[in-house]
C-alpha atoms as a PDB file:
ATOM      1  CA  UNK A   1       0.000   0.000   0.000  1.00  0.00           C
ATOM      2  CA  UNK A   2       1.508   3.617  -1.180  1.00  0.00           C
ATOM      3  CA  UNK A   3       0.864   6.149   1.042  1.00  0.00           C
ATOM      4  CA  UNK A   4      -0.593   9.260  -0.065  1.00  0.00           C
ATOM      5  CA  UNK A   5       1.526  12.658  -0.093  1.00  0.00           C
ATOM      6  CA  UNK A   6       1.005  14.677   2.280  1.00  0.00           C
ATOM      7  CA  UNK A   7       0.184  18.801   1.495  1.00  0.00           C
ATOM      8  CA  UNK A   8       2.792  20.753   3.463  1.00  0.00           C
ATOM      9  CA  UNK A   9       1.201  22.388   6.363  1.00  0.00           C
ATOM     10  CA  UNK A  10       1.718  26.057   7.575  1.00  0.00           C
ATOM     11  CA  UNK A  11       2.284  28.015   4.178  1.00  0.00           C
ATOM     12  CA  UNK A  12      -0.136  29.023   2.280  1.00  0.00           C
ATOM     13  CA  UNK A  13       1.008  29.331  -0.921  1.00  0.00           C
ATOM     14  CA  UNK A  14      -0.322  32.239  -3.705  1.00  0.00           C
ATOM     15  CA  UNK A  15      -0.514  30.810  -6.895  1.00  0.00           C
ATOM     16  CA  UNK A  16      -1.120  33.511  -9.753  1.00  0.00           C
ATOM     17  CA  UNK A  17      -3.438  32.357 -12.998  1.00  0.00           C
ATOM     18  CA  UNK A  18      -3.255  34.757 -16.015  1.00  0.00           C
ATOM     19  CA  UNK A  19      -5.325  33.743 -18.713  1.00  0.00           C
ATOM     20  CA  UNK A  20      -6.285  35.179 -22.253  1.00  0.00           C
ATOM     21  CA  UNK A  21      -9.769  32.836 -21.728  1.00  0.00           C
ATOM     22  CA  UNK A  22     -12.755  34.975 -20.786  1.00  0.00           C
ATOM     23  CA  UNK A  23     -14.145  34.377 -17.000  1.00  0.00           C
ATOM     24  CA  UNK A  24     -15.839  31.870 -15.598  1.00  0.00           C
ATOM     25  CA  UNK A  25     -19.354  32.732 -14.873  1.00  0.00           C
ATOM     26  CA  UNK A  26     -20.391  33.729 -11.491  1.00  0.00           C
ATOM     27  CA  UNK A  27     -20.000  30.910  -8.929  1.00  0.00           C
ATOM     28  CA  UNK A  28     -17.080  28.238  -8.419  1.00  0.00           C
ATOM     29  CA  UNK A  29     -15.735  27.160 -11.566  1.00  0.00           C
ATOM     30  CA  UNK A  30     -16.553  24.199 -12.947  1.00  0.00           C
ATOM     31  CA  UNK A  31     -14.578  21.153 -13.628  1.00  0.00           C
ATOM     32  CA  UNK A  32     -14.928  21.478 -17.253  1.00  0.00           C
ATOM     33  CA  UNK A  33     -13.016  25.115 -16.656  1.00  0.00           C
ATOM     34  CA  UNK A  34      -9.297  25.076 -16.819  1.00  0.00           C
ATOM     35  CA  UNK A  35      -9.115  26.629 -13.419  1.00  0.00           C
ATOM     36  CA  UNK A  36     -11.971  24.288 -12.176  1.00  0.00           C
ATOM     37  CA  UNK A  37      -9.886  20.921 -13.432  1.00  0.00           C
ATOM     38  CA  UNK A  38      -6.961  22.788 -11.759  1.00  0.00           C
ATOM     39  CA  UNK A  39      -8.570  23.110  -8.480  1.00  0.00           C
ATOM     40  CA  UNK A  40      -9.790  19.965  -8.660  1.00  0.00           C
ATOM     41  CA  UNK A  41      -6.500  18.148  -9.097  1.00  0.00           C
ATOM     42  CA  UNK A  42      -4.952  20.108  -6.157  1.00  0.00           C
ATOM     43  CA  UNK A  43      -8.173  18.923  -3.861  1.00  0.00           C
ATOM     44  CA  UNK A  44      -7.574  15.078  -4.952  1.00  0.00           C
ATOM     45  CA  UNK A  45      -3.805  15.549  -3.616  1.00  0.00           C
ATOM     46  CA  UNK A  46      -5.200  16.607  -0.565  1.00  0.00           C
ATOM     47  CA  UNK A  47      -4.734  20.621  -0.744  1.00  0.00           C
ATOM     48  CA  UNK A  48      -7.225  22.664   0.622  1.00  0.00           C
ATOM     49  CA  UNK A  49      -8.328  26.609  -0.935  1.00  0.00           C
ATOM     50  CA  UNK A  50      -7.376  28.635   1.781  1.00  0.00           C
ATOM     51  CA  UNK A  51      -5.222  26.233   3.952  1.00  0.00           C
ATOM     52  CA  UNK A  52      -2.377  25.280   1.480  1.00  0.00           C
ATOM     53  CA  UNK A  53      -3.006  27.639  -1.597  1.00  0.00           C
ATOM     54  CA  UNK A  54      -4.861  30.510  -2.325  1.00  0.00           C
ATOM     55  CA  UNK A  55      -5.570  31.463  -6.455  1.00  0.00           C
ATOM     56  CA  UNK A  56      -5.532  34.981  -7.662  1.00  0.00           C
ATOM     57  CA  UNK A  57      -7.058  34.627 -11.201  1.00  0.00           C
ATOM     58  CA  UNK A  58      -6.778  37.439 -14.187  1.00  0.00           C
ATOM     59  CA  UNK A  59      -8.896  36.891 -17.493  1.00  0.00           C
ATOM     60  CA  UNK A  60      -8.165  39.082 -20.787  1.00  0.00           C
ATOM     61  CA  UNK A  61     -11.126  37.951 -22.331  1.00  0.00           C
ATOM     62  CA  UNK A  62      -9.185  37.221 -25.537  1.00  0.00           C
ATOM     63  CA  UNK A  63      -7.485  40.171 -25.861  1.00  0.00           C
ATOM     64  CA  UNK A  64      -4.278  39.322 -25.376  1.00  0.00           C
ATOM     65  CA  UNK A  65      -3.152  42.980 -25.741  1.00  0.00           C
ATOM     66  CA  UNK A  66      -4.049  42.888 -21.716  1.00  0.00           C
ATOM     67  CA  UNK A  67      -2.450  40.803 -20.825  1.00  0.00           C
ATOM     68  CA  UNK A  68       0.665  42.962 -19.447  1.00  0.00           C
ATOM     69  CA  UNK A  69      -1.208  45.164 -17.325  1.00  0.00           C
ATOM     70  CA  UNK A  70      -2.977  42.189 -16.150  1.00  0.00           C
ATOM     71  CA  UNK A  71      -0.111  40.407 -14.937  1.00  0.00           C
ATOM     72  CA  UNK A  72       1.366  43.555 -12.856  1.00  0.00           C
ATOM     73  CA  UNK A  73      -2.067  43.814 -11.130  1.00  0.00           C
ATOM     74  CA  UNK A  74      -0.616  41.073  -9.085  1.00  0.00           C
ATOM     75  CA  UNK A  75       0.239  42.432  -5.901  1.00  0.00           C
ATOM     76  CA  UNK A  76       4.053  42.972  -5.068  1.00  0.00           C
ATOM     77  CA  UNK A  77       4.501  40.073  -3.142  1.00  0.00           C
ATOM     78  CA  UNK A  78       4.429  38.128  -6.118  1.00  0.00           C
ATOM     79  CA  UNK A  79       2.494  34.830  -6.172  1.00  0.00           C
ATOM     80  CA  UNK A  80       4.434  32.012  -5.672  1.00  0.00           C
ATOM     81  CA  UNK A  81       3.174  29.811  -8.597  1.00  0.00           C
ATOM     82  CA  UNK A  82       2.500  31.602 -12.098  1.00  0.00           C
ATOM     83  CA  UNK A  83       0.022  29.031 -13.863  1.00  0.00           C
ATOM     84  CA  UNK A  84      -0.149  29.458 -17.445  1.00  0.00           C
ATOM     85  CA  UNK A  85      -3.791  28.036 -19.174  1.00  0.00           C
ATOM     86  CA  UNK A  86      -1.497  28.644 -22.383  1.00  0.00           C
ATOM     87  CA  UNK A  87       1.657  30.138 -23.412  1.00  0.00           C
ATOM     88  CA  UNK A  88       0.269  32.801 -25.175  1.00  0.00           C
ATOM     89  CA  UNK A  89       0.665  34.990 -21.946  1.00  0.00           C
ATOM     90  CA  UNK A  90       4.479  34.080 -20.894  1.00  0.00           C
ATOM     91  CA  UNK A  91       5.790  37.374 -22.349  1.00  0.00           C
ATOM     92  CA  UNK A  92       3.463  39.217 -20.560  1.00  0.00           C
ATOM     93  CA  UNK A  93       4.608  38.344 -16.823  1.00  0.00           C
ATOM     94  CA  UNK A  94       7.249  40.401 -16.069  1.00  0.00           C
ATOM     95  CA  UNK A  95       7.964  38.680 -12.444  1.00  0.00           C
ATOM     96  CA  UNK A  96       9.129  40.274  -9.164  1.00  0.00           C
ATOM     97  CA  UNK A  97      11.844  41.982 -10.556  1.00  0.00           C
ATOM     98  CA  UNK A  98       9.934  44.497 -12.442  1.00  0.00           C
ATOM     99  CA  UNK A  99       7.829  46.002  -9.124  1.00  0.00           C
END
């Protein structure tokens, strides 16, 4: 029997999702959502929303001409995580060293 991994307890960490998709709409997202599947797969490893990881989400409803002033409305401390739901956006994050 293979024991299950274990979340790491006392840090939450910020993981930062910039997207050129459009938002969810209102309410959790679903599982057929990128960020729904997402969050899903951290809950089956045992994670908990608010405990282990918190998700700050940015959507540039397909205009991907956002997305650089999307990604430095992250706050300055950075998340921890940047998620990409495509490549498109990878140019666009400039990372801590540009606050």
């Amino acid at each position: 029997m293979t024991a299950k991994p274990q979340p790491p307890s006392g840090k939450v960490y910020r993981i930062g999702w910039l997207t050129p998709n459009a938002p969810p709409p209102p309410g959790p997202p679903g599982p057929s959502s990128s960020l729904g599947a997402f969050r899903q797969a951290l809950r089956d490893l045992g994670y908990v929303e608010g405990q282990h990881f918190t998700i700050e989400a940015r959507f540039s409803d397909a205009k991907l001409d956002r997305l650089p002033a999307l990604a430095v409305e992250f706050p300055s401390s950075w998340p921890v995580v940047p998620i990409p739901s495509s490549t498109g956006w990878l140019p666009a994050w400039p990372g801590p060293a540009a606050t």
